[in-house]
Protein backbone atom coordinates (compact mmCIF):
# COMPACT_ATOMS: atom_id res chain seq x y z
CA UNK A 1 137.05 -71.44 -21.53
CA UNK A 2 138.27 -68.23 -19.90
CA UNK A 3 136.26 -66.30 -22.52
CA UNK A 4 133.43 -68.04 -21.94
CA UNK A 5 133.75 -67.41 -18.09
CA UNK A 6 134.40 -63.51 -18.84
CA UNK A 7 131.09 -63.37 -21.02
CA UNK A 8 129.08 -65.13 -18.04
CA UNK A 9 130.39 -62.81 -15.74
CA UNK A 10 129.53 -59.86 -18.08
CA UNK A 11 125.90 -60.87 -18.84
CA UNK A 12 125.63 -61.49 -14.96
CA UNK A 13 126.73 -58.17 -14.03
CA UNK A 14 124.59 -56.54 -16.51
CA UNK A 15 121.38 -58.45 -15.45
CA UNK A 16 121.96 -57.31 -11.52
CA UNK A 17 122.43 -53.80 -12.71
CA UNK A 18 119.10 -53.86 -14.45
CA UNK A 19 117.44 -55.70 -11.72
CA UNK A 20 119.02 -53.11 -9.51
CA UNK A 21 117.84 -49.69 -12.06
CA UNK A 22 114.18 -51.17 -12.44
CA UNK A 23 113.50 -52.50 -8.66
CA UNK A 24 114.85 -49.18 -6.57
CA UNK A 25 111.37 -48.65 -4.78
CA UNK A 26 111.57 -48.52 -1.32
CA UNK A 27 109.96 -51.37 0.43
CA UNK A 28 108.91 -52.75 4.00
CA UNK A 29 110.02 -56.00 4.84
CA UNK A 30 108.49 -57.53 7.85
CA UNK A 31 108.27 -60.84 9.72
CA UNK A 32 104.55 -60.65 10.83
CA UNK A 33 104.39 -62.34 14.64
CA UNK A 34 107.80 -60.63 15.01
CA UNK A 35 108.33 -57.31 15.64
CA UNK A 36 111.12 -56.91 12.60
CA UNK A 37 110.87 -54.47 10.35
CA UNK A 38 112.98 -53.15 7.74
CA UNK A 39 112.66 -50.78 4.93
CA UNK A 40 115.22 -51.63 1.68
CA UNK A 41 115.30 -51.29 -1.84
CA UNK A 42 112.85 -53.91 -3.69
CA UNK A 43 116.59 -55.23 -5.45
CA UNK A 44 117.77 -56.06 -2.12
CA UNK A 45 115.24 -58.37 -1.51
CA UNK A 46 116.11 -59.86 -4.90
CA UNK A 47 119.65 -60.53 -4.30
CA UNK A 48 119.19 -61.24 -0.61
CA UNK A 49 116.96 -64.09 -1.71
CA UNK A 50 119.10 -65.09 -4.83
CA UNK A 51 122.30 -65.30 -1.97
CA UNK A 52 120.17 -67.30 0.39
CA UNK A 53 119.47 -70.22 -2.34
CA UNK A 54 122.67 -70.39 -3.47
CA UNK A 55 124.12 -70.77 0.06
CA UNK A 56 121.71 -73.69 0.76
CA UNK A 57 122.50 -75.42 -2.71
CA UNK A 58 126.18 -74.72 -1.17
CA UNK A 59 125.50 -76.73 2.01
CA UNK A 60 123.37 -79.42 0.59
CA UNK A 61 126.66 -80.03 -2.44
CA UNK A 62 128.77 -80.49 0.66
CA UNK A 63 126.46 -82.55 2.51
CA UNK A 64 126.14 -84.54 -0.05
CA UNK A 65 130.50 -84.28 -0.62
CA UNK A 66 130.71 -85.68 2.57
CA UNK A 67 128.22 -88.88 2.48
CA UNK A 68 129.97 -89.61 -0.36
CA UNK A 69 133.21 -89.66 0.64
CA UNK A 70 132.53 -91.40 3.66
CA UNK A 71 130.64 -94.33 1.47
CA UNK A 72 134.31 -94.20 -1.10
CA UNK A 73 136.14 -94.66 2.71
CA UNK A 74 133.70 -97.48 4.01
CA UNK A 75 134.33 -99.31 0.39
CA UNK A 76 137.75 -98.96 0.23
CA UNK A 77 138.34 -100.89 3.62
CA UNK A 78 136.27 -103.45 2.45
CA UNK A 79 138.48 -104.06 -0.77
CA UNK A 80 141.57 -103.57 1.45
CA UNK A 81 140.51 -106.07 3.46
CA UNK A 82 139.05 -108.90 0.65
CA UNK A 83 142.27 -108.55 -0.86
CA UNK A 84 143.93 -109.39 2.59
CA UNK A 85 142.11 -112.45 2.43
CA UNK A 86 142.80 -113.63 -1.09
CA UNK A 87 146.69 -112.76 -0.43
CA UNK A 88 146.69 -114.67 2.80
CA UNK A 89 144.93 -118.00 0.73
């Protein structure tokens, strides 16, 4: 498994280096109606966005963490208290 993880790591490295070699032009990002404006390498753009989605996919997985352990709590009150019930027949 740990090979497998070194390899992935690897193969990732080596695809943001070539993202990085091929995309160095010099671009303008702006944010038309506001007066932002920012001039970085095309690759920053890439991994800017590429760190962005995996943020939100981070949020959403805990979001979703959260409901779900709050439905496990809900249910397991409701089984403590059922067999409560049957004990005390």
């Amino acid at each position: 498994m740990r090979f497998i993880s070194y390899a992935a790591f690897i193969l990732f490295t080596i695809f943001c280096i070539i993202i990085a070699v091929s995309n160095g032009d010099i671009v303008n990002f702006s944010l038309a109606p506001l007066p932002i404006n920012i001039s970085m390498p095309a690759y920053m753009l890439v991994f800017i966005g590429i760190l962005l989605g995996l943020l939100g996919g981070w949020m959403v997985s805990i979001l979703s963490g959260i409901r779900h352990a709050r439905r496990h709590r809900i249910a397991n009150k409701k089984i403590q208290e059922l067999e409560k019930q049957i004990r005390n027949k």
